[in-house]
C-alpha atoms as a PDB file:
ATOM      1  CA  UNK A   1       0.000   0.000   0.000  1.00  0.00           C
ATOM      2  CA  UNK A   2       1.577   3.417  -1.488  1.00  0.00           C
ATOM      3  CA  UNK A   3       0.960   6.332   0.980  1.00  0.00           C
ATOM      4  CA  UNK A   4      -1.254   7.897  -1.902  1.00  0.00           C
ATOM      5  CA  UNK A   5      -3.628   4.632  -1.219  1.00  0.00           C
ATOM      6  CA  UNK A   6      -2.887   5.455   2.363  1.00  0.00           C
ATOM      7  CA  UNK A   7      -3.780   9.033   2.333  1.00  0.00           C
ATOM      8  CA  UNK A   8      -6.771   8.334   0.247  1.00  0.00           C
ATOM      9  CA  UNK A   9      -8.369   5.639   2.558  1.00  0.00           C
ATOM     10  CA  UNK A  10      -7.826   8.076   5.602  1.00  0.00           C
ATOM     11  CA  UNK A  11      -9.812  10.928   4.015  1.00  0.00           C
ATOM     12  CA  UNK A  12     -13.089   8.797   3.099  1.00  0.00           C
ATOM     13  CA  UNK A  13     -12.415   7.574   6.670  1.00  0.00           C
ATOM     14  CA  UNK A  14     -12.632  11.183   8.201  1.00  0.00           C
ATOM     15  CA  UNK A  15     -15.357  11.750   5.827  1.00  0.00           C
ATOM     16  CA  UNK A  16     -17.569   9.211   6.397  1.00  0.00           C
ATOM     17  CA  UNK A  17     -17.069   9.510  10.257  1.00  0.00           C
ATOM     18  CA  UNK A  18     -17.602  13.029  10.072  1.00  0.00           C
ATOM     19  CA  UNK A  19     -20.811  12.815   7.738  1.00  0.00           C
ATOM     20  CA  UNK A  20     -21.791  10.537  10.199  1.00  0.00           C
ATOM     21  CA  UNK A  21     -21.244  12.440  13.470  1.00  0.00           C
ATOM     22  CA  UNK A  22     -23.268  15.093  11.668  1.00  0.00           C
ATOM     23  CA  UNK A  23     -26.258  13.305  10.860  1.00  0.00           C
ATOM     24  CA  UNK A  24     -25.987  11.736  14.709  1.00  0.00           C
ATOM     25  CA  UNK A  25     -26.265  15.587  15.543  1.00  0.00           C
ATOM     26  CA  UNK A  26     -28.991  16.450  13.237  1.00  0.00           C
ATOM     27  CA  UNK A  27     -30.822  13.561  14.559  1.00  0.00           C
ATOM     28  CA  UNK A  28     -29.632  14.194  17.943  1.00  0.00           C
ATOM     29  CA  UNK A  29     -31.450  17.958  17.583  1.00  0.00           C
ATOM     30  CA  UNK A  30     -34.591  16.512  16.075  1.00  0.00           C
ATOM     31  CA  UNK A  31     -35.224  14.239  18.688  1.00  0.00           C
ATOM     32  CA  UNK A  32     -34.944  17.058  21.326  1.00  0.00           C
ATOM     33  CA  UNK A  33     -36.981  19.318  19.308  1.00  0.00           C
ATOM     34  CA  UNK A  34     -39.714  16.393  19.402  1.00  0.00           C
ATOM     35  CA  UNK A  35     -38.980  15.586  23.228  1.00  0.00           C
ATOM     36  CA  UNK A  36     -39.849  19.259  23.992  1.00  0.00           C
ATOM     37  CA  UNK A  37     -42.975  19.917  21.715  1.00  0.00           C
ATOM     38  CA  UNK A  38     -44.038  16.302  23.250  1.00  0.00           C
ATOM     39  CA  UNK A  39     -43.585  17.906  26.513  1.00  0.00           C
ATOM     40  CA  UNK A  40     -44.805  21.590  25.699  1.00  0.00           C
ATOM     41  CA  UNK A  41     -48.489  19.506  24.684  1.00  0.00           C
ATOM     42  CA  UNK A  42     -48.452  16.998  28.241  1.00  0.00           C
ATOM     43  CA  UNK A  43     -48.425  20.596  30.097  1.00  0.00           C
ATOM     44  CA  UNK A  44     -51.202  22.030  27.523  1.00  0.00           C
ATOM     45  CA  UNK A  45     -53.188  18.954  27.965  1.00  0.00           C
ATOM     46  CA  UNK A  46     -52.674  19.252  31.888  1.00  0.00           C
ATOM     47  CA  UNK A  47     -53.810  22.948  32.543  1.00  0.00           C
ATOM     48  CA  UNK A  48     -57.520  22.129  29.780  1.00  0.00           C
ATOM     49  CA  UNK A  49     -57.665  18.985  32.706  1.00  0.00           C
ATOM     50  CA  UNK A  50     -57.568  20.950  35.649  1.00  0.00           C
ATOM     51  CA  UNK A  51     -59.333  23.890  33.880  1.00  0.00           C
ATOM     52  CA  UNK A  52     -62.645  21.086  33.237  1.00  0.00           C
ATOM     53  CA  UNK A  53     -62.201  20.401  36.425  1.00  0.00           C
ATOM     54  CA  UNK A  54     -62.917  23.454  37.815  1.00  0.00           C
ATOM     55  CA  UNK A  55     -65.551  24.011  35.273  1.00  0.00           C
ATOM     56  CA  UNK A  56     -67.164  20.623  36.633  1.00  0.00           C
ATOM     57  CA  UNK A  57     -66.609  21.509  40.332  1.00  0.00           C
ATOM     58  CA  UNK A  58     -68.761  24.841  39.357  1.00  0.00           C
ATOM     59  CA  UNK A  59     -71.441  23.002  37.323  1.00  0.00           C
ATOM     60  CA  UNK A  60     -71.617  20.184  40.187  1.00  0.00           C
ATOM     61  CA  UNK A  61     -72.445  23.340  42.386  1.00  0.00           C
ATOM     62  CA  UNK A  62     -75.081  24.989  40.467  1.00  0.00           C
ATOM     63  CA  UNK A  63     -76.806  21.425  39.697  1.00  0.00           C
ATOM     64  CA  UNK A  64     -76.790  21.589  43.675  1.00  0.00           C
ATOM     65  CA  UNK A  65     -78.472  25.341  43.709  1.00  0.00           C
ATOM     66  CA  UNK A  66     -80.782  24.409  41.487  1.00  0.00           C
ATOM     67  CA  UNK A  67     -81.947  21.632  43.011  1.00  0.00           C
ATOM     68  CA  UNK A  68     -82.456  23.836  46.113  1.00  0.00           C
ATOM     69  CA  UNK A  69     -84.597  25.899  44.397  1.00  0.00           C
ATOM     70  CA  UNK A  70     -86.659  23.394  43.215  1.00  0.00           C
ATOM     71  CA  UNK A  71     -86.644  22.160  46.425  1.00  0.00           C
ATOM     72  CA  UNK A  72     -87.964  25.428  47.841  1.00  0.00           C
ATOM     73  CA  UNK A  73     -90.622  26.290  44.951  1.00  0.00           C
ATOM     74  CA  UNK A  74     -92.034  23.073  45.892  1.00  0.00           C
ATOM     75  CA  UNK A  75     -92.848  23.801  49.365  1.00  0.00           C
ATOM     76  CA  UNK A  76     -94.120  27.236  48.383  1.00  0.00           C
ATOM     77  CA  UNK A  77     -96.290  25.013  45.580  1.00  0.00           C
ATOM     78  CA  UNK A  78     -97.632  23.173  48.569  1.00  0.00           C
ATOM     79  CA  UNK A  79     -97.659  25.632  51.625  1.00  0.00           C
ATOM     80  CA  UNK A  80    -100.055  27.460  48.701  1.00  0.00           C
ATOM     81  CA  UNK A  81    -102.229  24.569  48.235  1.00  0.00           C
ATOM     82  CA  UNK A  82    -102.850  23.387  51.437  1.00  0.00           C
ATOM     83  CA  UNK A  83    -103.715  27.839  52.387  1.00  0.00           C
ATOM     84  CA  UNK A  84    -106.601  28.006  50.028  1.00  0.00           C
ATOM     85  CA  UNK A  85    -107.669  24.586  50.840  1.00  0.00           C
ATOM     86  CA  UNK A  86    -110.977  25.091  52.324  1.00  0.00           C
ATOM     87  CA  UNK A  87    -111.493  24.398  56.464  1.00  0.00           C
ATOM     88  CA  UNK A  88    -113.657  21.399  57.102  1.00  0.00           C
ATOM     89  CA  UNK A  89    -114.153  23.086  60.443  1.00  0.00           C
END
């Protein structure tokens, strides 16, 4: 082997190592650009959780006053009823 062959097998060594190392890094970036828009939609996904949540607590509640006020018209319904019921007296 002439050190022309030499020299010539040492470049497309360095060459394919270092075409290599760079698509390692340009994969390398990729992946972390997916790893943080992967993470960037977890925390997106967690604050529209907790936000339903809250808008369920609130719903829960006024389910809860309504039923109150049902509760309540229906009374007055029946204190009115049995009022102008006549007296068997």
């Amino acid at each position: 082997m002439t050190k022309k062959d030499f020299y010539f097998l040492f470049c497309l060594t360095v060459l394919l190592l270092s075409t290599s190392v760079l698509s390692q890094t340009k994969t390398r970036k990729q992946l972390e650009k997916q790893r943080t828009q992967i993470k960037k939609e977890i925390k997106e996904i967690k604050q529209l959780l907790f936000s339903n949540s809250k808008r369920k607590a609130v719903a829960f509640s006024d389910i809860e006053n309504l039923n109150i006020k049902i509760q309540r018209k229906e009374e007055l319904v029946n204190l009115t009823i049995s009022r102008n019921k006549p007296c068997l007296v």
